[in-house]
PDB file of N, CA and C in Angstrom:
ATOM      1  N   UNK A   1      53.843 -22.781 -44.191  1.00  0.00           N
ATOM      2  CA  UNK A   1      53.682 -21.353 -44.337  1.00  0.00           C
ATOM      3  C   UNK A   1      52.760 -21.082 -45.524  1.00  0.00           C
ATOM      4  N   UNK A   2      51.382 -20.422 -45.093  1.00  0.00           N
ATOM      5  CA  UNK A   2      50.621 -19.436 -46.416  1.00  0.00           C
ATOM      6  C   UNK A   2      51.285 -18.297 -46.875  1.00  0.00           C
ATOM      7  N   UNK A   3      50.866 -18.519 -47.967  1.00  0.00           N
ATOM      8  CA  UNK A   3      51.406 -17.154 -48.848  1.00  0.00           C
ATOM      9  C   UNK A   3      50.018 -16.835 -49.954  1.00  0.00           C
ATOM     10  N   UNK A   4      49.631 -15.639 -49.542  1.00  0.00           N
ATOM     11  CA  UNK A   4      48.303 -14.554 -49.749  1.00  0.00           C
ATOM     12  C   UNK A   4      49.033 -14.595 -51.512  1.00  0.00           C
ATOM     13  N   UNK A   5      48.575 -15.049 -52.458  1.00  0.00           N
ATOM     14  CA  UNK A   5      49.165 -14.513 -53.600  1.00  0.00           C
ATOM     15  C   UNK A   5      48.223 -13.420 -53.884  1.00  0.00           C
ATOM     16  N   UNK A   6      47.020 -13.049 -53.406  1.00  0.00           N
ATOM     17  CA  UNK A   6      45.868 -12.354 -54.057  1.00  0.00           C
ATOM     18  C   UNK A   6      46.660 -10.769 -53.761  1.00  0.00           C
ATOM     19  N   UNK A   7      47.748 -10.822 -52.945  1.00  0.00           N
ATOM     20  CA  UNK A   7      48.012  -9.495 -52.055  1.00  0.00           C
ATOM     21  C   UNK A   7      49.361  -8.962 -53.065  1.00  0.00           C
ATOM     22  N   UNK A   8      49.467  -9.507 -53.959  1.00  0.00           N
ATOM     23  CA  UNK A   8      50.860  -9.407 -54.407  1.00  0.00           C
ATOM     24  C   UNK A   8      50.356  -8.158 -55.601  1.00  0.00           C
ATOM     25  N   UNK A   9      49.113  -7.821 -56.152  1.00  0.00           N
ATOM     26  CA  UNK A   9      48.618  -6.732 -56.342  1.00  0.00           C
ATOM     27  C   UNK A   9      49.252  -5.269 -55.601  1.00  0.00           C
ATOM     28  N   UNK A  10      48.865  -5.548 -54.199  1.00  0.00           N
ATOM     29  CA  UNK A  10      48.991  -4.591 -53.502  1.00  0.00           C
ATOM     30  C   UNK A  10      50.503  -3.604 -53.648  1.00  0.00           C
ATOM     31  N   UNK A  11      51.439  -5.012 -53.914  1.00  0.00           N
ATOM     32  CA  UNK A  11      52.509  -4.957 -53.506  1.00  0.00           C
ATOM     33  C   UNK A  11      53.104  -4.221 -55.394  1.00  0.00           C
ATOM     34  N   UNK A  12      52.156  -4.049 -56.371  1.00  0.00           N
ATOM     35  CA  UNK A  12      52.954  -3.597 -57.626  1.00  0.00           C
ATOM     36  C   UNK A  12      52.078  -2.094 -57.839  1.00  0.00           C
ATOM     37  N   UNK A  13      50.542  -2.117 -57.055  1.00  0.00           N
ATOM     38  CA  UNK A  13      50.615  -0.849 -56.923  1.00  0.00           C
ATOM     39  C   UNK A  13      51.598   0.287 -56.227  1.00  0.00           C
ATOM     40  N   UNK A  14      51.582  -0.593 -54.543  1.00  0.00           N
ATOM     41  CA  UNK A  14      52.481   0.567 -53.911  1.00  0.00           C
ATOM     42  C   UNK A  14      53.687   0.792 -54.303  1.00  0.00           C
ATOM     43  N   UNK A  15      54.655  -0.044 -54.936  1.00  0.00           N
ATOM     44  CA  UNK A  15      55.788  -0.087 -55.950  1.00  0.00           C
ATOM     45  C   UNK A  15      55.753   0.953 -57.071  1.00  0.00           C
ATOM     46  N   UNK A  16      54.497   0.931 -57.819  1.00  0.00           N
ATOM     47  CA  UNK A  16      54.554   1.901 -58.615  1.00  0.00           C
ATOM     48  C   UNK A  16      54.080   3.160 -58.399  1.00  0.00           C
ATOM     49  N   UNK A  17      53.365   3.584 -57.208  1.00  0.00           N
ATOM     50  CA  UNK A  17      53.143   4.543 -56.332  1.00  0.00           C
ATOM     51  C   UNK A  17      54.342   5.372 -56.396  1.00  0.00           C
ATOM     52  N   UNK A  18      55.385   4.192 -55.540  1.00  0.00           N
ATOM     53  CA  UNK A  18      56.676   4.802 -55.211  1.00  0.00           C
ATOM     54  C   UNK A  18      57.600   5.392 -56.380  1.00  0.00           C
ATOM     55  N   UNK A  19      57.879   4.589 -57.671  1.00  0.00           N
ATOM     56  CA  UNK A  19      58.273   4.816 -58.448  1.00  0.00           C
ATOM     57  C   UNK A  19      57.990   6.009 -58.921  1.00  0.00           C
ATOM     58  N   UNK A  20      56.528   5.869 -59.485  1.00  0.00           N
ATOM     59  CA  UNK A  20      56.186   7.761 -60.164  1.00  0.00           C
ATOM     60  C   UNK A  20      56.485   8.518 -59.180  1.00  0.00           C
ATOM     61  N   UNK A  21      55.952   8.812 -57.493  1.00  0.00           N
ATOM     62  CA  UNK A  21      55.508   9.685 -56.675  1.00  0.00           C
ATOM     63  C   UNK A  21      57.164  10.352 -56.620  1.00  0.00           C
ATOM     64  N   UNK A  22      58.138   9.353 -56.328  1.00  0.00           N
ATOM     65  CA  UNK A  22      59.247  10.438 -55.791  1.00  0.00           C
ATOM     66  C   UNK A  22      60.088  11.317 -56.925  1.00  0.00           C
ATOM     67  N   UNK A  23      60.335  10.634 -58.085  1.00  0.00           N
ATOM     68  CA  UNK A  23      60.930  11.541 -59.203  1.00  0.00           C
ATOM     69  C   UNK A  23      59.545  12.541 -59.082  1.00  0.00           C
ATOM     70  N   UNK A  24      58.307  12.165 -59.424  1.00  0.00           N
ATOM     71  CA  UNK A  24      57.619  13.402 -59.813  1.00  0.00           C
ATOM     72  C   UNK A  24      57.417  14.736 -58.608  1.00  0.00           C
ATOM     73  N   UNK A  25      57.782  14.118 -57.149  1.00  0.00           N
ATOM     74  CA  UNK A  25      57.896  15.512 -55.870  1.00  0.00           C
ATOM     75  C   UNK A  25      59.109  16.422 -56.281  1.00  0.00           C
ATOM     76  N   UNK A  26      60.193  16.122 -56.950  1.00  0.00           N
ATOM     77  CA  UNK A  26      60.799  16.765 -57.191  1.00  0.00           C
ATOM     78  C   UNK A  26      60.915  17.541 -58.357  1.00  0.00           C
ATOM     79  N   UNK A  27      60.201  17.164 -59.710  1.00  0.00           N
ATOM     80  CA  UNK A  27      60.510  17.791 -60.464  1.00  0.00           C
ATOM     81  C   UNK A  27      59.377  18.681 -60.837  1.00  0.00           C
ATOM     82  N   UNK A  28      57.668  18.271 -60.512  1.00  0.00           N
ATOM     83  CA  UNK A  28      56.663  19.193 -61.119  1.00  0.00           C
ATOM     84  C   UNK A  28      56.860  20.397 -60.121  1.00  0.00           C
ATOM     85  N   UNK A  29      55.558  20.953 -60.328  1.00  0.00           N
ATOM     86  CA  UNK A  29      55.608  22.778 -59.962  1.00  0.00           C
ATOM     87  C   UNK A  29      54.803  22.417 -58.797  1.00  0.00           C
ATOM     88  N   UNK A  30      54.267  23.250 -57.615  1.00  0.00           N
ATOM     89  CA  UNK A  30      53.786  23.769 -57.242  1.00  0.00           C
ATOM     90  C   UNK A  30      52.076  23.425 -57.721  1.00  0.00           C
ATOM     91  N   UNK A  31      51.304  23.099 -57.111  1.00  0.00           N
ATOM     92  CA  UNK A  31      50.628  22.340 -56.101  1.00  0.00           C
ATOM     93  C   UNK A  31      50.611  20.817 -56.528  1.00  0.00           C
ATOM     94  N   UNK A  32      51.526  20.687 -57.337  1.00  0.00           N
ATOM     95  CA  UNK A  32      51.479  18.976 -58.305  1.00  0.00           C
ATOM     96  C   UNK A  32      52.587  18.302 -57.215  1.00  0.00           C
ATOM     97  N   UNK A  33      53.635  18.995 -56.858  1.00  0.00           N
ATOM     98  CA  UNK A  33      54.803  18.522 -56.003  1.00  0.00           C
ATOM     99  C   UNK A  33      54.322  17.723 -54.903  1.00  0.00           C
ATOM    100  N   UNK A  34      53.277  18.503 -54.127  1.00  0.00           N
ATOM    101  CA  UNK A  34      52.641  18.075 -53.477  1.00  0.00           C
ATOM    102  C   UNK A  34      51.836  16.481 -53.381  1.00  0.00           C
ATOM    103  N   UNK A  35      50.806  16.829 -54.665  1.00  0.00           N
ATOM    104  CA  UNK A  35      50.061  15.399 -54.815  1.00  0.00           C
ATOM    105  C   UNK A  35      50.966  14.485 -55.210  1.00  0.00           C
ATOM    106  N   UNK A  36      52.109  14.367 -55.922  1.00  0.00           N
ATOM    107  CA  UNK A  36      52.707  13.280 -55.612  1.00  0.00           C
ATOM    108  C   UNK A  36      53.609  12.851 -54.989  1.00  0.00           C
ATOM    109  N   UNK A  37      53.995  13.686 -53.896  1.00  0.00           N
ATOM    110  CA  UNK A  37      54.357  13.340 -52.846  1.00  0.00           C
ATOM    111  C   UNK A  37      53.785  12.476 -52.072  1.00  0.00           C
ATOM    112  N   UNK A  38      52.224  13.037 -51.646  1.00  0.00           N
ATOM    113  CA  UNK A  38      51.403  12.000 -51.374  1.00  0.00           C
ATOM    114  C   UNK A  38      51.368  10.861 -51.853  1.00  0.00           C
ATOM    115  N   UNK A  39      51.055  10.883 -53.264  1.00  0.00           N
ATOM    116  CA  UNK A  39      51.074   9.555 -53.826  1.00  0.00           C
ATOM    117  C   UNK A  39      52.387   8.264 -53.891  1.00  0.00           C
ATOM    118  N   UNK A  40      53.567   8.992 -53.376  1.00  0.00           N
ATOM    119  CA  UNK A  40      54.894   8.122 -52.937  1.00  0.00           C
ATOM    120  C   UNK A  40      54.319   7.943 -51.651  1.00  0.00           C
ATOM    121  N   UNK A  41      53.874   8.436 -50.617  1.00  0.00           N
ATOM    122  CA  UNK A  41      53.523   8.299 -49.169  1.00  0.00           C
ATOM    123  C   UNK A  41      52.631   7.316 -49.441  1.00  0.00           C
ATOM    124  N   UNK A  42      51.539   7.234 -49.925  1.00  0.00           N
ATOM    125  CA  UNK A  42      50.451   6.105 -49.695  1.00  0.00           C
ATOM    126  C   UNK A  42      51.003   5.013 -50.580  1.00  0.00           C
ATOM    127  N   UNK A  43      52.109   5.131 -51.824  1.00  0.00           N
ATOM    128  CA  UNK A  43      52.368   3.682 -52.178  1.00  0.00           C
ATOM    129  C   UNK A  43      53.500   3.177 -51.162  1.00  0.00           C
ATOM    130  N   UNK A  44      54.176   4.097 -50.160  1.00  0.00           N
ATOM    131  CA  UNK A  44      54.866   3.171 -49.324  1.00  0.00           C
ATOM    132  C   UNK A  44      53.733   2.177 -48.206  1.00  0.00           C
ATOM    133  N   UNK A  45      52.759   3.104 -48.151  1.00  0.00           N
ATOM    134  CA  UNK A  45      51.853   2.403 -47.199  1.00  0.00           C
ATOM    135  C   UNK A  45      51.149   1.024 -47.471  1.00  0.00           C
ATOM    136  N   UNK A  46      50.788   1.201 -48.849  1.00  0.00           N
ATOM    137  CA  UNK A  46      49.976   0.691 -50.034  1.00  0.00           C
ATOM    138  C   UNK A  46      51.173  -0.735 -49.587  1.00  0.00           C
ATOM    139  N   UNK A  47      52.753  -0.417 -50.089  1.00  0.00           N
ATOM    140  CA  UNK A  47      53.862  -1.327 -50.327  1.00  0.00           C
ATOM    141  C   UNK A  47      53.954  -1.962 -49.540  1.00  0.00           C
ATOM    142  N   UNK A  48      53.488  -1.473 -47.957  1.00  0.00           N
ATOM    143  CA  UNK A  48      54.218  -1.952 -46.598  1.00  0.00           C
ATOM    144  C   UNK A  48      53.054  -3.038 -46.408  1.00  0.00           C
ATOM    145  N   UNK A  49      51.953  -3.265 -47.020  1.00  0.00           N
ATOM    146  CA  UNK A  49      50.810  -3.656 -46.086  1.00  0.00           C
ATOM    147  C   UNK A  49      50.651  -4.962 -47.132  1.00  0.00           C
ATOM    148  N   UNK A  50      50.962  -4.890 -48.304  1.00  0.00           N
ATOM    149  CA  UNK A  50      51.290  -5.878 -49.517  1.00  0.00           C
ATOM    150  C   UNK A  50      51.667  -6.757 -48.625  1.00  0.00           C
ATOM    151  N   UNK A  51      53.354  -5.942 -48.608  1.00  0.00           N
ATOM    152  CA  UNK A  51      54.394  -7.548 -47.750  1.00  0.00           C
ATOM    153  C   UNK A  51      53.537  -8.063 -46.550  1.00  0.00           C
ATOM    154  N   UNK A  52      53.186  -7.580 -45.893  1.00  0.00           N
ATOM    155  CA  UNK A  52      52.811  -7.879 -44.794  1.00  0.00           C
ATOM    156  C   UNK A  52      51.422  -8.914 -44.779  1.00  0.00           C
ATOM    157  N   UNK A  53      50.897  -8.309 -45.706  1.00  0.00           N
ATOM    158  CA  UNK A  53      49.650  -9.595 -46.255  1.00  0.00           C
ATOM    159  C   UNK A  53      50.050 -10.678 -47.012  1.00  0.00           C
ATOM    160  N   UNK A  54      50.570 -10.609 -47.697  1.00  0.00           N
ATOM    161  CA  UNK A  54      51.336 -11.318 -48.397  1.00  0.00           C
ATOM    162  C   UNK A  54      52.037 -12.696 -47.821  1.00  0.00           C
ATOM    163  N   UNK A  55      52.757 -12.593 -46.839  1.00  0.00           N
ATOM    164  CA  UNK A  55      53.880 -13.024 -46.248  1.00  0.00           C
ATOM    165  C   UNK A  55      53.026 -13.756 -44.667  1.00  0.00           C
ATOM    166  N   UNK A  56      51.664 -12.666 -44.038  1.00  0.00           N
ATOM    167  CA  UNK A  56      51.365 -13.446 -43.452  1.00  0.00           C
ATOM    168  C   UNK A  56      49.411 -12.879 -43.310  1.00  0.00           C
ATOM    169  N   UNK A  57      49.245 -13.792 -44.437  1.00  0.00           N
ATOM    170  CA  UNK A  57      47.854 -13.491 -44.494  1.00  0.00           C
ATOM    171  C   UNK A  57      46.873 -13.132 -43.893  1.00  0.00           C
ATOM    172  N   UNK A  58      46.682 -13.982 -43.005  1.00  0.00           N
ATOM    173  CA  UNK A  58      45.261 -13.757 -41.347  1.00  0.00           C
ATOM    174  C   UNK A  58      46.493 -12.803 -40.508  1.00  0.00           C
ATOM    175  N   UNK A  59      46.795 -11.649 -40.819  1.00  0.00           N
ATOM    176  CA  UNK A  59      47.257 -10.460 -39.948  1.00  0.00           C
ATOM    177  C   UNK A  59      46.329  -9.632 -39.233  1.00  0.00           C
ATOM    178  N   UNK A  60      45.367  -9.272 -39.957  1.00  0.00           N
ATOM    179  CA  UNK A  60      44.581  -8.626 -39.672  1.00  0.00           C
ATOM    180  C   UNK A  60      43.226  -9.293 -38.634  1.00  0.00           C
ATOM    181  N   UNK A  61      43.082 -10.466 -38.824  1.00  0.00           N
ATOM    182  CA  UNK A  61      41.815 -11.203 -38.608  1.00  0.00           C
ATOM    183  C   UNK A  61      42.323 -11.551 -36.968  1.00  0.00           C
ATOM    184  N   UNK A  62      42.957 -11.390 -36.135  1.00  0.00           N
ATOM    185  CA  UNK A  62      43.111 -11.927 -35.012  1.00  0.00           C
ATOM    186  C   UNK A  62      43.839 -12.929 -34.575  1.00  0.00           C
TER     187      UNK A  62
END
């Protein structure tokens, strides 16, 4: 079994995506709630695609 270490990046952005994005949807004002909401949404995406590279590298390649 390969293991992508180069992807394990991926995997402490979308982590910390997640971390700031969801305390901060709840507590800023109005139009900020918003952007980091987003920004929890794309570090789950960011998070999901880490493991997934990570764990099995040539995913994408065919």
């Amino acid at each position: 079994m390969t293991i992508g270490y180069m992807y394990i990046l991926l995997i402490i952005v979308g982590l910390a995506g997640i971390v700031w994005g969801l305390p901060s949807a709840h507590r800023l004002k109005f139009p900020f709630d918003t952007i980091a909401a987003l920004v929890a949404l794309c570090g789950v995406i960011v998070f999901a695609l880490g493991i997934l590279l990570t764990f099995i590298p040539g995913f994408f390649r065919g």
